[in-house]
N, C-alpha and C. Protein backbone atom coordinates (compact mmCIF):
# COMPACT_ATOMS: atom_id res chain seq x y z
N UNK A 1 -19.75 -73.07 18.32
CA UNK A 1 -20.99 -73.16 17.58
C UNK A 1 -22.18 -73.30 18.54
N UNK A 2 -22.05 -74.24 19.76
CA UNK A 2 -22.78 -74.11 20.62
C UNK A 2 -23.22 -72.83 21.36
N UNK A 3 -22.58 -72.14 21.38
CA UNK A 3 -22.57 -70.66 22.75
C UNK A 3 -23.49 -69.89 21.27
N UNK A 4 -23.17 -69.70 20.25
CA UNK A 4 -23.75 -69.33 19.27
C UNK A 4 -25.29 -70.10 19.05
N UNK A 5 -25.33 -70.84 19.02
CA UNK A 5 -27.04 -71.13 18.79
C UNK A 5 -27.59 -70.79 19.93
N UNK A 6 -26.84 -70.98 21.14
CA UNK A 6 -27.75 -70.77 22.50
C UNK A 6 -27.90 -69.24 22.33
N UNK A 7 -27.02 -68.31 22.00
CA UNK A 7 -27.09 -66.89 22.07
C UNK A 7 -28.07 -66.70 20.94
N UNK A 8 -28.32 -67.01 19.94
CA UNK A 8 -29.31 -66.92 19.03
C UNK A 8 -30.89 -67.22 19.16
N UNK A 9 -30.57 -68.15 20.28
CA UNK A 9 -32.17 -68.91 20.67
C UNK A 9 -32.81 -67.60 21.79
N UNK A 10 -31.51 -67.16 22.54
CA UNK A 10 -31.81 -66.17 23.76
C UNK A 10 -32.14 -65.35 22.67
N UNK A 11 -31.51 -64.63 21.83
CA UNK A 11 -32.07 -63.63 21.36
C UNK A 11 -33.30 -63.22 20.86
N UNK A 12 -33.49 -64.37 19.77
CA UNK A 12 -35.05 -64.32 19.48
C UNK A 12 -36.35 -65.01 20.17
N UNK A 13 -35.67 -64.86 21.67
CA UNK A 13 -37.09 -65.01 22.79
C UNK A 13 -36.74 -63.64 23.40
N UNK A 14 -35.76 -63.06 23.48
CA UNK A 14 -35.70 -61.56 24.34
C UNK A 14 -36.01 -60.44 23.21
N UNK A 15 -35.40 -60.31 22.42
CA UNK A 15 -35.57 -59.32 21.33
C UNK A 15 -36.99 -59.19 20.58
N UNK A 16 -37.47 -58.21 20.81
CA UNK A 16 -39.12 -57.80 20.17
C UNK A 16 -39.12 -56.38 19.98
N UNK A 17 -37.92 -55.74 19.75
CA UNK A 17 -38.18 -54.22 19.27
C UNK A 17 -38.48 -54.60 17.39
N UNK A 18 -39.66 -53.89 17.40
CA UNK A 18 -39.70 -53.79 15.53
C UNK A 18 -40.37 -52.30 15.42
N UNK A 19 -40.15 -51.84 14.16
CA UNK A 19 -40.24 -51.01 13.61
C UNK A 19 -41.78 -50.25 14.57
N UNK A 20 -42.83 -51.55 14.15
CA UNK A 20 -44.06 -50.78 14.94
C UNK A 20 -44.28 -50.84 16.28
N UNK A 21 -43.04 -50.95 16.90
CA UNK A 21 -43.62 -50.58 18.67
C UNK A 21 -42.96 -49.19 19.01
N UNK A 22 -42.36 -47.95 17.67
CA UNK A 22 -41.92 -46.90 18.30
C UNK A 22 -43.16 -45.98 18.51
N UNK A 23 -43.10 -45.10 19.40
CA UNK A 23 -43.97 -44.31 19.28
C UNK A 23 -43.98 -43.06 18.00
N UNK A 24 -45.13 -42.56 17.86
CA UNK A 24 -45.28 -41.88 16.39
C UNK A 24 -44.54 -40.46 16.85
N UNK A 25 -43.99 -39.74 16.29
CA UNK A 25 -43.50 -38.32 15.72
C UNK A 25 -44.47 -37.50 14.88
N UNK A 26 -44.77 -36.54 14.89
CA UNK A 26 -45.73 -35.47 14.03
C UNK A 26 -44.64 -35.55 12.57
N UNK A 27 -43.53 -36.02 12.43
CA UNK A 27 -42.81 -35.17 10.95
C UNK A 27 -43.10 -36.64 10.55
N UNK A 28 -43.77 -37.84 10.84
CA UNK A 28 -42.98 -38.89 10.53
C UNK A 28 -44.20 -39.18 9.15
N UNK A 29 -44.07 -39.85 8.20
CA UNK A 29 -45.19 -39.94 7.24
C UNK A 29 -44.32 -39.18 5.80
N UNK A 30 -45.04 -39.28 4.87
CA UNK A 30 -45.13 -38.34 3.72
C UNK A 30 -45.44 -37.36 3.61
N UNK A 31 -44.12 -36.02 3.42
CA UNK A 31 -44.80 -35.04 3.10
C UNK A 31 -44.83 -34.14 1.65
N UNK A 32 -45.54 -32.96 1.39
CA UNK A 32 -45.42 -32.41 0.52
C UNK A 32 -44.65 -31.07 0.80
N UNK A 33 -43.70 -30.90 0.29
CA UNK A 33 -43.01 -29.57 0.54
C UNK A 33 -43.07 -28.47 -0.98
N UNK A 34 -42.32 -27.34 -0.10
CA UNK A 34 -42.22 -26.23 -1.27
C UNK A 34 -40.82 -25.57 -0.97
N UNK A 35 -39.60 -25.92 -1.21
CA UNK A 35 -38.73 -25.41 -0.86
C UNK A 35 -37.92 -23.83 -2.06
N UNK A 36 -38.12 -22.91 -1.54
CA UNK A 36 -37.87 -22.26 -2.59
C UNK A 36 -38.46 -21.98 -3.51
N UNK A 37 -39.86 -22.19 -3.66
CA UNK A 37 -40.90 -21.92 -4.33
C UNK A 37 -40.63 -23.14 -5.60
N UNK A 38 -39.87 -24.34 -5.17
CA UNK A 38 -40.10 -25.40 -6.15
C UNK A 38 -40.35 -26.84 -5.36
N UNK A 39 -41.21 -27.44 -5.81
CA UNK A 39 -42.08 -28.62 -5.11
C UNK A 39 -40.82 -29.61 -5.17
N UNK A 40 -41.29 -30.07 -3.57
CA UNK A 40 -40.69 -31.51 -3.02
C UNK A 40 -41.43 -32.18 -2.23
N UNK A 41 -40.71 -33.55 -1.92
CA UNK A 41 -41.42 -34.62 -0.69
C UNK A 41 -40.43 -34.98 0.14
N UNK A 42 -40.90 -35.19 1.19
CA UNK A 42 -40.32 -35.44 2.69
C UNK A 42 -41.09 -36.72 2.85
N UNK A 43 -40.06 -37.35 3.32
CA UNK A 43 -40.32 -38.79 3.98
C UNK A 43 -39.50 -39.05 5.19
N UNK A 44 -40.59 -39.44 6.21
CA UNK A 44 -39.62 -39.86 7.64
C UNK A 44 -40.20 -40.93 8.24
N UNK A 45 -39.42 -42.29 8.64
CA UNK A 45 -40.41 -43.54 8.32
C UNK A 45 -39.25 -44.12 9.46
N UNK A 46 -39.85 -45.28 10.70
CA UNK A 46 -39.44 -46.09 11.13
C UNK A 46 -39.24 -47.24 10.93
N UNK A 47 -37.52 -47.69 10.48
CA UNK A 47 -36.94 -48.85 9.95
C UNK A 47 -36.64 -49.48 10.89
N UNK A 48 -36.64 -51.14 10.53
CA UNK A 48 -35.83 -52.13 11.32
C UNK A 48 -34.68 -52.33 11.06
N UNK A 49 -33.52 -52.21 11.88
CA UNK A 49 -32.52 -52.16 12.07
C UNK A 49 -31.46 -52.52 12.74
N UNK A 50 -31.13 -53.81 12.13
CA UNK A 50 -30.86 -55.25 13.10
C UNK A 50 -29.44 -55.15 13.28
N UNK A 51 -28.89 -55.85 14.09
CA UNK A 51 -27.09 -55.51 14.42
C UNK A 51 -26.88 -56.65 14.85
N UNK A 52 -25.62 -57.24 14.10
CA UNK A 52 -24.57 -58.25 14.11
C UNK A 52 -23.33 -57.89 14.68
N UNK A 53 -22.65 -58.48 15.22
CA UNK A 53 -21.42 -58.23 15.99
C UNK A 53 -21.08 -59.88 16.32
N UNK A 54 -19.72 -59.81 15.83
CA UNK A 54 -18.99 -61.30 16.20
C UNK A 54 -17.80 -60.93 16.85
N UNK A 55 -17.46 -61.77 18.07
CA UNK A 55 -15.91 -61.70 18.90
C UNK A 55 -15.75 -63.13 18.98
N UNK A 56 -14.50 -63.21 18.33
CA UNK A 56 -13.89 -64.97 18.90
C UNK A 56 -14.61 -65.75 17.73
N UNK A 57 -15.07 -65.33 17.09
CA UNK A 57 -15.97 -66.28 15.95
C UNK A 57 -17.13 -66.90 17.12
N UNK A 58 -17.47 -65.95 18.05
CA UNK A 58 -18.69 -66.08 18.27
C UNK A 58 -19.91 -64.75 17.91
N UNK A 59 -21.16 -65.17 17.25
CA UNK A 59 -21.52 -63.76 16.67
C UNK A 59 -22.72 -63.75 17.65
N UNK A 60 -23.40 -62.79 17.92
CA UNK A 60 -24.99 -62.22 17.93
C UNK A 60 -25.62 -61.36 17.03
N UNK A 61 -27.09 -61.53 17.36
CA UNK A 61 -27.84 -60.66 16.63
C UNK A 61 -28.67 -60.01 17.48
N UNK A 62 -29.22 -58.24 17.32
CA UNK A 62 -30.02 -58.07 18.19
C UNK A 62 -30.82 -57.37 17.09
N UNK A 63 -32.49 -57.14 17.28
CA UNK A 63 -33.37 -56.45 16.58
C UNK A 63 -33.29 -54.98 17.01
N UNK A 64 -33.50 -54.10 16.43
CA UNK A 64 -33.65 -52.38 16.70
C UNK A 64 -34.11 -51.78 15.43
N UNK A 65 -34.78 -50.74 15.80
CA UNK A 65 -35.14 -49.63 15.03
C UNK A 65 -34.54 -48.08 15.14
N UNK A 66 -34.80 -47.86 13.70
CA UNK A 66 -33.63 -46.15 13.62
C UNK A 66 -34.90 -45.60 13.00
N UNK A 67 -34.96 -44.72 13.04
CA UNK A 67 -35.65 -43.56 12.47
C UNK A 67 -34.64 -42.90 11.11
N UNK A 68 -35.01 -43.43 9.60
CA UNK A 68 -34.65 -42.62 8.60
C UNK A 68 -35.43 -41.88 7.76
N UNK A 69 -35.02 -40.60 7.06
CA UNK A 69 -35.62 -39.61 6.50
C UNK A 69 -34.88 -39.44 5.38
N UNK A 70 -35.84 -38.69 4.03
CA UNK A 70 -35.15 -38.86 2.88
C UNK A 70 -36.18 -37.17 2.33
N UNK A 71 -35.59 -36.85 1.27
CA UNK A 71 -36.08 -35.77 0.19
C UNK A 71 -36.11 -36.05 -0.87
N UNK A 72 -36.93 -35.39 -1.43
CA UNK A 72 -36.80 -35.24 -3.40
C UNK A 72 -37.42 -33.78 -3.45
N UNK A 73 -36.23 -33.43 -4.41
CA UNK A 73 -36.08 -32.12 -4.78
C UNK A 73 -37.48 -32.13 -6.31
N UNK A 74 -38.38 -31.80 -6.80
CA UNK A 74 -39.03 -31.63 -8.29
C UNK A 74 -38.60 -33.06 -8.61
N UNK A 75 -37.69 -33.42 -9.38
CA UNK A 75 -38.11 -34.57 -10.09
C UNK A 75 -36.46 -35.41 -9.75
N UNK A 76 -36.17 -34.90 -9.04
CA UNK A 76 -34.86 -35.29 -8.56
C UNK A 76 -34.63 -36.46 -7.93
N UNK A 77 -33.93 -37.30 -7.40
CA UNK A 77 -33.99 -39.10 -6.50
C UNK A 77 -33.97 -38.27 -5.09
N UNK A 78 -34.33 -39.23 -4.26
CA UNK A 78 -34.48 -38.98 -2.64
C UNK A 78 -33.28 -38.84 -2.41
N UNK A 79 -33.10 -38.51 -1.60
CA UNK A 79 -31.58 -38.22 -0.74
C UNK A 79 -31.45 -37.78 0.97
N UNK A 80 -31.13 -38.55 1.73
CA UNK A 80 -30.97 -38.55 2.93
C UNK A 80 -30.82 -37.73 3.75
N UNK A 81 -31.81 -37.62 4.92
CA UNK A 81 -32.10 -36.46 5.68
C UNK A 81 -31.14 -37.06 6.95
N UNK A 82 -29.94 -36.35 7.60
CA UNK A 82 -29.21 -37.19 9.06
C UNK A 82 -29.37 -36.00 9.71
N UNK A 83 -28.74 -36.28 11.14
CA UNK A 83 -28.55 -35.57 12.17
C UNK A 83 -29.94 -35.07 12.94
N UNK A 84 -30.90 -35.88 12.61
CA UNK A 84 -31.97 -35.39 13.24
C UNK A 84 -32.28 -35.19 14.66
N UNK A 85 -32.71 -33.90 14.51
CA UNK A 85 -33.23 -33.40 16.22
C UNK A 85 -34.20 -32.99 16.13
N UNK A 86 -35.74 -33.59 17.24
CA UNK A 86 -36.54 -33.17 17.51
C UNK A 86 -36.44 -32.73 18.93
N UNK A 87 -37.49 -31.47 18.70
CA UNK A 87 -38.07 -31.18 20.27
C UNK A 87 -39.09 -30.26 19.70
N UNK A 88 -40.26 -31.18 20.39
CA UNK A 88 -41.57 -30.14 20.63
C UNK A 88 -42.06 -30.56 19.71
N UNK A 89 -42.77 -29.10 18.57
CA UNK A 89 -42.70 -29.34 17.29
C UNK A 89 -41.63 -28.81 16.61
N UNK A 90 -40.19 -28.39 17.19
CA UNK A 90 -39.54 -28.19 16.01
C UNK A 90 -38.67 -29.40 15.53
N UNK A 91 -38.20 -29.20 14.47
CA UNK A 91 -37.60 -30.19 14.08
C UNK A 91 -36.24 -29.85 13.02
N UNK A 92 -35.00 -30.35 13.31
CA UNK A 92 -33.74 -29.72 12.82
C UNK A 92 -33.17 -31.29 12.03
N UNK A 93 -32.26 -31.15 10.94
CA UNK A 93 -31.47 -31.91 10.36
C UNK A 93 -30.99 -31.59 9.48
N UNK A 94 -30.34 -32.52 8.84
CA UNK A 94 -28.76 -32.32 7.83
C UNK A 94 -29.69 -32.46 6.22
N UNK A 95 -29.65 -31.94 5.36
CA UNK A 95 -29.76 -32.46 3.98
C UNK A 95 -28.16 -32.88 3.24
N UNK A 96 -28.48 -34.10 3.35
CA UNK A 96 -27.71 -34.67 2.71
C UNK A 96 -26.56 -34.14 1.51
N UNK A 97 -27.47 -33.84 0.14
CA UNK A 97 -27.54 -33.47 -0.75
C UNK A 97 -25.87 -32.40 -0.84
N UNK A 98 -26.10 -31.43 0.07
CA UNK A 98 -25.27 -30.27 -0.12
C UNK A 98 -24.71 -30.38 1.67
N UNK A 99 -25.10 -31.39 2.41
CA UNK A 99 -24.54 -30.92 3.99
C UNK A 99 -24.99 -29.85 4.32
N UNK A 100 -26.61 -29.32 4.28
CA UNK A 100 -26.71 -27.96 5.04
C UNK A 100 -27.81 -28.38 6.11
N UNK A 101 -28.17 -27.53 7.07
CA UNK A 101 -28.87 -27.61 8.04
C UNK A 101 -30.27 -27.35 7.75
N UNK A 102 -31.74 -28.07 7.87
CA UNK A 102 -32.64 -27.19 7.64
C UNK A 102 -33.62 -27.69 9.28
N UNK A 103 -34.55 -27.05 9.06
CA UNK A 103 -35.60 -26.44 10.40
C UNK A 103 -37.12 -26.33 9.56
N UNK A 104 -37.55 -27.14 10.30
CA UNK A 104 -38.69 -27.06 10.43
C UNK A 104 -39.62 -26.75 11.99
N UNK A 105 -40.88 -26.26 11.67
CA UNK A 105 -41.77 -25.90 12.99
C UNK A 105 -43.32 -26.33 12.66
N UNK A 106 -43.87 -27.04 13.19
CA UNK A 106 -44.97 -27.73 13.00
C UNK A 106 -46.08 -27.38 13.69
N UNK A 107 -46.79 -26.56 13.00
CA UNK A 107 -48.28 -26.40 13.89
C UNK A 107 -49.23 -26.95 13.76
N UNK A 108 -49.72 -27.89 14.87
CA UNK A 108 -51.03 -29.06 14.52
C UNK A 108 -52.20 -27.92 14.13
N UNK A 109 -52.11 -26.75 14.66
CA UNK A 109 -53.92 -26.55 14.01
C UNK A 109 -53.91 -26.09 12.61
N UNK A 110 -52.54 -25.86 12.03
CA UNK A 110 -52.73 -26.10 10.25
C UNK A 110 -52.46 -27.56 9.99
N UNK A 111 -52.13 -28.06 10.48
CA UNK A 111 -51.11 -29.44 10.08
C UNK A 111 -49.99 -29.29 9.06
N UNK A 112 -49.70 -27.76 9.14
CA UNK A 112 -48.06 -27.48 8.28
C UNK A 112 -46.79 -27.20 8.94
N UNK A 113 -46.12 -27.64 8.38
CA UNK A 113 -44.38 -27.83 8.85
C UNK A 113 -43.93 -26.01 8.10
N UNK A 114 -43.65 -24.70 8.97
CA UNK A 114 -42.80 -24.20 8.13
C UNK A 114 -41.00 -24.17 8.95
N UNK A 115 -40.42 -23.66 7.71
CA UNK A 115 -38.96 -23.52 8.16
C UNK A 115 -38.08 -22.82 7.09
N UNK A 116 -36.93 -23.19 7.14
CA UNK A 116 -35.98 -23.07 6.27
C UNK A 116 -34.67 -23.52 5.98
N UNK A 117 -34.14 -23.41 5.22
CA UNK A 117 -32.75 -23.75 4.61
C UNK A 117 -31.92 -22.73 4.39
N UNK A 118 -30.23 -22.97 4.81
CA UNK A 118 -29.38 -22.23 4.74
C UNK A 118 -28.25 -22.60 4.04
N UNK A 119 -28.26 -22.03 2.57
CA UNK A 119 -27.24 -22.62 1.91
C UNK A 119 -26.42 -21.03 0.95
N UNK A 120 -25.04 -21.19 1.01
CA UNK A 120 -24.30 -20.75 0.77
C UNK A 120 -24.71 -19.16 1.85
N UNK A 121 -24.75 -19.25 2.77
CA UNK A 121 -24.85 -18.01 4.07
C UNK A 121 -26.55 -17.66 3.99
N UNK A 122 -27.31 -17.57 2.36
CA UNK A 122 -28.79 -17.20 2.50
C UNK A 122 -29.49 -18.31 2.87
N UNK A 123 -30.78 -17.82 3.43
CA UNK A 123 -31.63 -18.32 4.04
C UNK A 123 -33.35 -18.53 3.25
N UNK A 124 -33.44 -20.00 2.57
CA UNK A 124 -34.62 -20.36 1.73
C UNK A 124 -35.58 -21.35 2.68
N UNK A 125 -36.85 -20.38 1.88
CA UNK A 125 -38.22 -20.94 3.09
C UNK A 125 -38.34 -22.41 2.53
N UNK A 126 -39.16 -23.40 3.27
CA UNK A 126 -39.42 -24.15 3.48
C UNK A 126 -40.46 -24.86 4.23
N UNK A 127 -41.70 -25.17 3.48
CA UNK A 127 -42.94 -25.56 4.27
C UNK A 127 -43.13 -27.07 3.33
N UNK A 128 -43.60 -27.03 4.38
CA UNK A 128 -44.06 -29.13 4.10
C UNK A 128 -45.83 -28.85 4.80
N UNK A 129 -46.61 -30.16 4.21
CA UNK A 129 -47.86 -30.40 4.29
C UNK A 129 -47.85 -32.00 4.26
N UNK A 130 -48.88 -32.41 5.56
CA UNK A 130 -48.90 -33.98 5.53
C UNK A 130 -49.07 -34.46 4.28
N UNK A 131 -48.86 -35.55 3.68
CA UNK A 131 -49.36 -36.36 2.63
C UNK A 131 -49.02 -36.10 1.09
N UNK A 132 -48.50 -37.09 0.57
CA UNK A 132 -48.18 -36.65 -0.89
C UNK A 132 -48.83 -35.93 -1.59
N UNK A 133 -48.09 -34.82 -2.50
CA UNK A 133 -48.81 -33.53 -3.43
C UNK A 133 -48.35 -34.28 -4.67
């Protein structure tokens, strides 16, 4: 119990990652999409994301942040965007929903995301715009 409070006291004098010390991403925020010529929103938001681990019935805690992303299809519930890869402005990940891959490409002097989706072998456009529609 001792090695445990001392590891707990170390932790929350060493540990200071939170959500707002990541640096920003261009996809990250609310967006408005058009996938398929039917309206959606994109959300990509930096969470805190804390981790427990016990050995010996001794535990720690450390603070961290993940980067999660979500969709809504028209009037549909959000559903989880994984596998994310950025570089540059493009930007690649998983839709949840069905497991398919989509792509986005982001040009700051429109401030629009286009791309697409590949589901069942065809290939559906996909543009996003900062800020809820």
């Amino acid at each position: 119990m001792k090695r445990f409070l001392i590891s707990l006291g170390l932790l929350s004098v060493f540990s200071c990652s939170s959500a707002s010390q990541v640096v920003h991403a261009w996809y990250f925020g609310d967006w408005s999409c058009v996938i398929d010529q039917r309206a959606g929103r994109m959300l990509w938001k930096v969470v805190d994301d804390p981790q427990t681990t016990c050995r010996g019935g001794v535990c720690s805690s450390t603070s961290g942040v993940a980067v999660r992303g979500w969709f809504k299809d028209g009037n549909g519930g959000w559903v989880s965007l994984i596998q994310r890869s950025a570089s540059g402005n493009d930007l690649r990940f998983t839709y949840t929903g069905d497991f398919t891959r989509w792509f986005l490409r982001y040009d700051p002097a429109t401030g629009v995301a286009n791309g697409n989706t590949v589901w069942r072998g065809n290939t559906y456009p996909l543009n996003c715009a900062q800020g809820k529609g």
